[in-house]
Protein backbone atom coordinates (compact mmCIF):
# COMPACT_ATOMS: atom_id res chain seq x y z
CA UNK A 1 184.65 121.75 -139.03
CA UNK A 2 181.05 122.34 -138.18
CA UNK A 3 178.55 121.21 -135.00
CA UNK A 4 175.07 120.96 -135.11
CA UNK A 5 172.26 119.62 -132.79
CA UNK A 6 169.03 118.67 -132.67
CA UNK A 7 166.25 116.86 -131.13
CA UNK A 8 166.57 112.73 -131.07
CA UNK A 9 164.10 112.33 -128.62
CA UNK A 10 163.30 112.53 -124.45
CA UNK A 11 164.81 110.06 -122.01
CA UNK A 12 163.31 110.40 -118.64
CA UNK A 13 161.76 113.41 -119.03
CA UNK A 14 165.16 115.06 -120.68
CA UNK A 15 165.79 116.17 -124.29
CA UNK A 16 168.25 114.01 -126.12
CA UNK A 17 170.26 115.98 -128.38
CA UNK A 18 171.47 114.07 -131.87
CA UNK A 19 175.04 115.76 -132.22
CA UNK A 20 176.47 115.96 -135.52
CA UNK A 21 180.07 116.89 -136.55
CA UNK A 22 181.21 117.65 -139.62
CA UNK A 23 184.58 118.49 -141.78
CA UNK A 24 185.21 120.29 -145.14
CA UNK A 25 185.17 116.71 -147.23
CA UNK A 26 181.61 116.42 -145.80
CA UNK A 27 182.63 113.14 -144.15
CA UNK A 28 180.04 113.64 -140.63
CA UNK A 29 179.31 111.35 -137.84
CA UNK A 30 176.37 111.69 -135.26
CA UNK A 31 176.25 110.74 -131.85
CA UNK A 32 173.45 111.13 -129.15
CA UNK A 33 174.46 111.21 -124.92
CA UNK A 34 171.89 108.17 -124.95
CA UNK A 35 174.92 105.28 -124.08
CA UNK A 36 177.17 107.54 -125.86
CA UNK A 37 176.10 105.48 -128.91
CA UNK A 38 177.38 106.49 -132.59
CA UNK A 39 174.14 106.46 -134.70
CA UNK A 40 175.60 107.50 -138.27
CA UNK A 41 178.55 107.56 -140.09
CA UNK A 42 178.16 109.29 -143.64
CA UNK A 43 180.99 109.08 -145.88
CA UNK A 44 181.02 108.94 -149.99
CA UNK A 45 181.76 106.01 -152.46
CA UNK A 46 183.98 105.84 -155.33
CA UNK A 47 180.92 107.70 -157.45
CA UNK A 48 180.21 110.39 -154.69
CA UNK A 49 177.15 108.99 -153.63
CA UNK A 50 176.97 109.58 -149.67
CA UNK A 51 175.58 107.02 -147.51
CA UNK A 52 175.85 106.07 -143.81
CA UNK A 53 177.87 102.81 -143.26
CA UNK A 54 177.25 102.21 -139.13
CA UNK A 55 174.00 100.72 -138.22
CA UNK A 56 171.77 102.97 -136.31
CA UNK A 57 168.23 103.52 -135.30
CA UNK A 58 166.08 106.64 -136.64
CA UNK A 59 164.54 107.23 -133.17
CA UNK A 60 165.57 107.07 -129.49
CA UNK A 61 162.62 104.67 -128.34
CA UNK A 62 163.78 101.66 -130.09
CA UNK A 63 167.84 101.64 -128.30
CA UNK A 64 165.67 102.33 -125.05
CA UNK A 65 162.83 99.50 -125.71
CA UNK A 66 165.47 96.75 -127.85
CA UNK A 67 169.20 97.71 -126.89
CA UNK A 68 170.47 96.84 -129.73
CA UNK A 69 174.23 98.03 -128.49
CA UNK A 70 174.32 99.78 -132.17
CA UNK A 71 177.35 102.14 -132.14
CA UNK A 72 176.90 101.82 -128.07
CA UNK A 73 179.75 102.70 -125.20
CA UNK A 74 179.60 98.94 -123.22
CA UNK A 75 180.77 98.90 -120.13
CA UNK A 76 181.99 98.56 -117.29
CA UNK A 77 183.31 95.43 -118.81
CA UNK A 78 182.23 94.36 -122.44
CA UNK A 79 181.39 90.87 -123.21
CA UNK A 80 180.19 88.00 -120.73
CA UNK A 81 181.44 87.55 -117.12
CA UNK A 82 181.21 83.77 -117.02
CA UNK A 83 178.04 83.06 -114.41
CA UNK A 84 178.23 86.75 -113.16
CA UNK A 85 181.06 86.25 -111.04
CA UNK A 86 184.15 87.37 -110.01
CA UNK A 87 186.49 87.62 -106.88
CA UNK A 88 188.92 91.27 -106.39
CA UNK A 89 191.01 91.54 -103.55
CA UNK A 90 189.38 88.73 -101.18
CA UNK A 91 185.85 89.71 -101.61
CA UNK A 92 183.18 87.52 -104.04
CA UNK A 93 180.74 89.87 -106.68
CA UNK A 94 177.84 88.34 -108.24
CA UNK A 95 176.61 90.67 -111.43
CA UNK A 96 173.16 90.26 -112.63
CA UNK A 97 173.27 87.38 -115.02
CA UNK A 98 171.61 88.93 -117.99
CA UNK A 99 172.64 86.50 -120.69
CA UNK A 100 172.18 82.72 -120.28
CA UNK A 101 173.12 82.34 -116.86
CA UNK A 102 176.19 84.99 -117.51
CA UNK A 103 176.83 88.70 -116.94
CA UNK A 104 176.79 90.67 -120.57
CA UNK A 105 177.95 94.16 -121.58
CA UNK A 106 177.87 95.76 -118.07
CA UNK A 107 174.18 94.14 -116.95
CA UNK A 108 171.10 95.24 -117.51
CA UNK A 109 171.08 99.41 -116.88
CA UNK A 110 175.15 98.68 -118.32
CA UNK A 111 177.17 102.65 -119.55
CA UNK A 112 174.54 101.89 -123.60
CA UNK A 113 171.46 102.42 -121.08
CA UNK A 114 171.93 105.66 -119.31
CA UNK A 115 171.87 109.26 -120.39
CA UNK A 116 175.64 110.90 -120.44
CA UNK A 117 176.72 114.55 -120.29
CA UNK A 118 178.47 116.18 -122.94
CA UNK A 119 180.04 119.00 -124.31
CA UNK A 120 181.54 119.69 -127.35
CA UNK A 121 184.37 121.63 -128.57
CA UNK A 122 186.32 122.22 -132.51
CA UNK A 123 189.32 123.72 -134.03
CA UNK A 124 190.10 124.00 -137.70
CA UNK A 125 191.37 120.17 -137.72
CA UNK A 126 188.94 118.45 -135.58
CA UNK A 127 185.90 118.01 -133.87
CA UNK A 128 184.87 116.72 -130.85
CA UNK A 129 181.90 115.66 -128.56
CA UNK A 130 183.36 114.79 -124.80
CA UNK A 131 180.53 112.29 -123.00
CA UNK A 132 180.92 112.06 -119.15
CA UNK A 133 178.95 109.91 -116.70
CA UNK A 134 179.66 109.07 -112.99
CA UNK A 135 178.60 105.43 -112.73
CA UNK A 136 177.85 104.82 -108.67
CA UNK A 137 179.21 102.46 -106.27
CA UNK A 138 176.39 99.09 -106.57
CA UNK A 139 175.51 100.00 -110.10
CA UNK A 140 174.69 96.47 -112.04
CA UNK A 141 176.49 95.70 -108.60
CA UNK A 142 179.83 96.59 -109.55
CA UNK A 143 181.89 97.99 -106.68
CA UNK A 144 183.22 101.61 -106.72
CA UNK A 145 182.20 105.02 -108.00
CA UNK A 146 183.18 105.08 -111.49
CA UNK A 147 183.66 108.47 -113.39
CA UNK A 148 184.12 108.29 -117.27
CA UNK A 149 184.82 110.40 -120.27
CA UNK A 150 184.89 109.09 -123.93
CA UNK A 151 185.17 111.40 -126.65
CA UNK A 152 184.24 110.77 -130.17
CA UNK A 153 186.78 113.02 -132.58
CA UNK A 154 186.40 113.62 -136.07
CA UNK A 155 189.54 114.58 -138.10
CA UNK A 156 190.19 115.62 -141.31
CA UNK A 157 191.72 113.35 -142.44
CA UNK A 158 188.67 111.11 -141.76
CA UNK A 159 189.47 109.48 -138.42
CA UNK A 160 186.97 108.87 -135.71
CA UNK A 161 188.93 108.56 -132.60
CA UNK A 162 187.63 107.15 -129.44
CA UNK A 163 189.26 107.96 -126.31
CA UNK A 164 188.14 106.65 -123.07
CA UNK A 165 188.96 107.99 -119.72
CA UNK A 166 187.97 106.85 -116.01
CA UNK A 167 188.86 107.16 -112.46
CA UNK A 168 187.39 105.15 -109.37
CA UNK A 169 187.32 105.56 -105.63
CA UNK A 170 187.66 101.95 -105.18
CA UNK A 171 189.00 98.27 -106.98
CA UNK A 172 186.66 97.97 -109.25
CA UNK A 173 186.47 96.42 -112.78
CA UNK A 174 186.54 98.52 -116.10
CA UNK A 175 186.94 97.22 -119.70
CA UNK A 176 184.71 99.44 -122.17
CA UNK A 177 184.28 99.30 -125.64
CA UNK A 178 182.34 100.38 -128.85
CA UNK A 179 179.83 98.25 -130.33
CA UNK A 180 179.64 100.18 -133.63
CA UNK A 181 178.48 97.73 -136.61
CA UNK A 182 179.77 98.51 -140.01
CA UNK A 183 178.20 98.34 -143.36
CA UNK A 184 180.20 99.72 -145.90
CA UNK A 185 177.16 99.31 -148.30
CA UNK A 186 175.57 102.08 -146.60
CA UNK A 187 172.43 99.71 -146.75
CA UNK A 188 171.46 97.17 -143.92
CA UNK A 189 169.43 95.34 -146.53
CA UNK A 190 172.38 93.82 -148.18
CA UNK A 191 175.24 91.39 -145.92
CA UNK A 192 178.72 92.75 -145.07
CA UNK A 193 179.88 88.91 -146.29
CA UNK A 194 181.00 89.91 -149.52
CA UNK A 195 183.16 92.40 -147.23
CA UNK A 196 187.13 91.83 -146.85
CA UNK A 197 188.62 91.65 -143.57
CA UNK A 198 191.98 92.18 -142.81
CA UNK A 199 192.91 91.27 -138.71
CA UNK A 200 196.52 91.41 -137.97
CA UNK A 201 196.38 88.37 -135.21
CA UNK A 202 198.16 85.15 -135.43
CA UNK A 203 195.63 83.88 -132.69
CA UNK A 204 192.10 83.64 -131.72
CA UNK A 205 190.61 83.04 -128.14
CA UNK A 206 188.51 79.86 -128.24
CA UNK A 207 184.83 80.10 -127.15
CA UNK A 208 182.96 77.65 -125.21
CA UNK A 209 179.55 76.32 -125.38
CA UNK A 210 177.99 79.59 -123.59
CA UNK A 211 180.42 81.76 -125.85
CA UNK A 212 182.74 81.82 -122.87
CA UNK A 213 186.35 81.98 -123.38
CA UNK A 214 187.93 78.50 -122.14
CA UNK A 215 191.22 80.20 -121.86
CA UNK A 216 192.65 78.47 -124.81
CA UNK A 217 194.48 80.66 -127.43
CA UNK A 218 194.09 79.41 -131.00
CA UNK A 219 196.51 79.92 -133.57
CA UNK A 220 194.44 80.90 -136.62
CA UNK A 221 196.65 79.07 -139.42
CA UNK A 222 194.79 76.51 -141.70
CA UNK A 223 191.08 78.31 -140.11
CA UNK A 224 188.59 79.93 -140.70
CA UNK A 225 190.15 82.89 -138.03
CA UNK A 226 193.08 83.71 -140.65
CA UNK A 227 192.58 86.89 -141.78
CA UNK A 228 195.96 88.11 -142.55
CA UNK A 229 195.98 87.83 -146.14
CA UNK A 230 192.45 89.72 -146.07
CA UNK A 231 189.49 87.14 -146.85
CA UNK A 232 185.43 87.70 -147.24
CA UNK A 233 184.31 87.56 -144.27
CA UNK A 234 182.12 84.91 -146.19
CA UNK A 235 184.83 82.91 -145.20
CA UNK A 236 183.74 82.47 -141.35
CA UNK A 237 180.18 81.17 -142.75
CA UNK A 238 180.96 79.00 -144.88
CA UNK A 239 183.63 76.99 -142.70
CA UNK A 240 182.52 73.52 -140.85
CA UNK A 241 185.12 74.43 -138.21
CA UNK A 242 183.47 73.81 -134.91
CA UNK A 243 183.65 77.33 -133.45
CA UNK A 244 182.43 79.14 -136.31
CA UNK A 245 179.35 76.83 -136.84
CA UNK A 246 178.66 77.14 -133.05
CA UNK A 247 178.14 80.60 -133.62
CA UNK A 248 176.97 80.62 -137.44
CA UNK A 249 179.88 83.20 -138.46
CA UNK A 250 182.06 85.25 -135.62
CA UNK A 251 182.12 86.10 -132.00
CA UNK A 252 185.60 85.83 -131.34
CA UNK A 253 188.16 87.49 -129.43
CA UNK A 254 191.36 88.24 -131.75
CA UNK A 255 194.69 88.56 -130.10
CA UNK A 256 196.23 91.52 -131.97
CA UNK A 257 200.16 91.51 -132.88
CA UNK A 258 200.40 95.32 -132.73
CA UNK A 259 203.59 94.96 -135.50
CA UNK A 260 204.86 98.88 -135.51
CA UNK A 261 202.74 101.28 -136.74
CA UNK A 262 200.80 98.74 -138.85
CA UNK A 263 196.97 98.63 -138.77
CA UNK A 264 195.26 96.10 -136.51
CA UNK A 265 192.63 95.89 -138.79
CA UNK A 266 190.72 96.39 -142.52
CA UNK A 267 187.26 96.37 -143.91
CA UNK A 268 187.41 97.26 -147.18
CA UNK A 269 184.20 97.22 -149.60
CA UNK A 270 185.60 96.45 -153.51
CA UNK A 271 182.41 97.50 -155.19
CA UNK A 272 182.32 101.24 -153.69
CA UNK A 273 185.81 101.24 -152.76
CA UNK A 274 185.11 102.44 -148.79
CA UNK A 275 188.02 101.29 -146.64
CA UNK A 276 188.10 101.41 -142.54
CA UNK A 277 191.32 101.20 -141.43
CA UNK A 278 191.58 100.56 -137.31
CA UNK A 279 194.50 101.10 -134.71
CA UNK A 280 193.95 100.54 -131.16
CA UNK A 281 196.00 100.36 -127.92
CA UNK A 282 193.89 97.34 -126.39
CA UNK A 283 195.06 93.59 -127.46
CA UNK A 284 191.94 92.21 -128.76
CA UNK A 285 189.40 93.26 -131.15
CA UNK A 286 185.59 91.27 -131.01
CA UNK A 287 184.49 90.19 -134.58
CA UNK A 288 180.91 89.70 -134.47
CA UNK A 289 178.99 89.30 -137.95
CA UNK A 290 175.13 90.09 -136.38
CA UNK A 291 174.76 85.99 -136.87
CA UNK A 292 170.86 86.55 -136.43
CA UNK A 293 167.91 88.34 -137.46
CA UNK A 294 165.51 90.65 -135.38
CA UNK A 295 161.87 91.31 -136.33
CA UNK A 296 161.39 93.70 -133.54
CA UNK A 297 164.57 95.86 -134.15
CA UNK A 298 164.50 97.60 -137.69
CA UNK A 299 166.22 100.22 -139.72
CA UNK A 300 164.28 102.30 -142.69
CA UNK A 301 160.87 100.17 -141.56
CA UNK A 302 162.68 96.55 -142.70
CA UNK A 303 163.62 94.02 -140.14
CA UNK A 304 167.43 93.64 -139.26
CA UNK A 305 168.60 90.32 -141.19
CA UNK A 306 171.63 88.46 -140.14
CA UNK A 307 174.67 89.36 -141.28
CA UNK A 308 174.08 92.91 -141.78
CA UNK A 309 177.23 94.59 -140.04
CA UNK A 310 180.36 93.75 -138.60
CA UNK A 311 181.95 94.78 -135.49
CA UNK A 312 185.69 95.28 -134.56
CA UNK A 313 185.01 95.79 -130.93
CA UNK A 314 188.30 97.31 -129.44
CA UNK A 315 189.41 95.98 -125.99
CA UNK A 316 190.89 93.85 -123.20
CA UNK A 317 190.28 90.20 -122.85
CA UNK A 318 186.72 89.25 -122.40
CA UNK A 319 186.27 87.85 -118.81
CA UNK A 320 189.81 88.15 -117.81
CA UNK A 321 188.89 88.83 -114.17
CA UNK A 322 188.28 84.50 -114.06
CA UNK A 323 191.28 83.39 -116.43
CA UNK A 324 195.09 82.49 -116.63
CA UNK A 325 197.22 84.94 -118.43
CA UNK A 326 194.53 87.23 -119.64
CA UNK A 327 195.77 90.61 -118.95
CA UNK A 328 194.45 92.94 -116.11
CA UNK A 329 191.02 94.95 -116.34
CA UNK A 330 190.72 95.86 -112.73
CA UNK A 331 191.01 99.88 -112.23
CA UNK A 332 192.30 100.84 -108.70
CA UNK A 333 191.75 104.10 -106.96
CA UNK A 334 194.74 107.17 -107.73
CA UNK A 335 194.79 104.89 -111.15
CA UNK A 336 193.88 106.50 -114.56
CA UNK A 337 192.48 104.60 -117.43
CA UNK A 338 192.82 106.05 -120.95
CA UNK A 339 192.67 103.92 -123.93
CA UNK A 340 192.16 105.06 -127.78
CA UNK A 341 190.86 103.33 -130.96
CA UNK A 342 191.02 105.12 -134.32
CA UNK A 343 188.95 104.13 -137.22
CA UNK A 344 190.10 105.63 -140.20
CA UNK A 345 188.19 106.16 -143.64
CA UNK A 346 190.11 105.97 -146.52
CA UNK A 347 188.16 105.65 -150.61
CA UNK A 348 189.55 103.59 -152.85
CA UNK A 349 189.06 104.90 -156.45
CA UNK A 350 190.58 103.07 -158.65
């Protein structure tokens, strides 16, 4: 295993380090303390060509100027808090409402936006970067002193495990995740919808008008959502089922059956034979399908165009703090929170 670092770029008058571990296969991934964001994964095709099949940026200015949430930690909670409000223990919260009239990915200056600590460490097996940040009491107006860890491991056998960590000093609200986009073509010119996805859920959470869950649990049988028997993700765009055109592909919550030691998920490329193969402890995984296009935020010089990466964005229920039945996310003081997510590379060469 091997570490290396260099300059990314400054952040408040501080160097940014771009962190790169790599194993014997030559399989590497690079991360920068920047929102603990994941900015390459390289990793070979079926004819040994190497090519890096997560979105990211080639310089720190654009994730500070366009937060893209490419590869970025999201938190406190991921996803929308429906009109930036909640209630814990008796007492009423209002979050800045940074996303039509709701609360997205942790507000404004969310866990993507600020510059972490880190340290990294290796043994023959594995390498790993360790990011820590203590998020204070009134950030984005969440209550509590937050402290987190999330380390980013790389195996060799190929896995990238995230493990998250955090502590608080009082009720406060934590659901984190990764917003890593995959692109198994190694090339952001070209759509993921010739990719097949595998999701081993048997229900969907239905989405609102303001991409808001209602509360309703779909089962995914005869739509769009089934992905059990591994479909394009073509499948999703080309569907007149009302929540997929309301979104023009994905943005769903799937409710994950966690059957044994089974994987919750595949994304599997035919043509070059890369295969991601995800396990998580949480009980939902966010499919988004990057349904637009940017002209401000590009990759090699070109302008991102819809549909060029996927996410499987590991964690609790998206605004479960205001529904029914939705699991808890609040983290209470002498309470620790660990969670882990493991995506797996595998080639297919046949």
């Amino acid at each position: 295993m091997k570490i290396e670092e260099k300059l990314f770029g400054r952040f408040e008058n501080k160097e940014v380090k771009a962190i790169t571990l790599t194993n014997s296969k030559g399989v590497s991934i690079t991360a920068i303390p920047y929102g603990a964001h994941i900015i390459d994964w390289t990793v070979p095709d079926k004819d040994g060509n190497f090519d890096n099949i997560v979105l990211g940026l080639s310089n720190l200015d654009d994730y500070v100027a366009h937060r893209p949430f490419y590869g970025a930690t999201v938190g406190r909670v991921a996803g929308r808090i429906a009109d930036g409000r909640f209630s814990l223990d008796g007492k009423e919260y209002n979050l800045p409402a940074n996303n039509s009239g709701n609360h997205l990915h942790g507000g404004p200056k969310g866990l993507d936006a600020v510059l972490w600590d880190y340290k990294t460490a290796k043994t023959e097996d594995e390498a790993t970067i360790t990011f820590s940040y203590v998020d204070e009491a009134g950030s984005n107006n969440y209550p509590g002193t937050l402290t987190v860890e999330v380390q980013y491991t790389l195996t060799e056998e190929n896995e990238w495990k995230i493990t998250y960590f955090a502590e608080t000093d009082e009720a406060t609200l934590f659901n984190p995740t990764n917003h890593v986009y995959f692109n198994l073509h190694g090339d952001a010119e070209k759509d993921i919808l010739d990719h097949s996805l595998y999701v081993n859920a048997d229900s969907f959470i239905e989405l609102n008008d303001n991409t808001i869950p209602t509360g309703n649990l779909q089962p995914v049988d005869g739509t769009p959502f089934d992905f059990r028997d591994a479909a394009p993700l073509a499948q999703a765009t080309e569907s007149d089922h009302p929540q997929t055109v309301a979104v023009k592909g994905l943005d769903h919550p799937f409710v994950l059956n966690h059957e044994g030691n089974e994987p919750d998920a595949i994304l599997l490329d035919k043509d070059n034979g890369r295969r991601i193969i995800m396990k998580t402890d949480q009980p939902s995984i966010v499919v988004f399908m990057h349904n637009g296009a940017s002209d401000t935020v590009k990759i090699n010089n070109q302008p991102i165009q819809a549909y060029a990466g996927v996410t499987l964005e590991t964690q609790g229920f998206p605004d479960a703090i205001n529904q029914k039945n939705f699991g808890n996310t609040v983290l209470r003081p002498g309470e620790k929170y660990f969670s882990e997510t493991t995506y797996q590379f595998h080639l297919d060469t046949k």
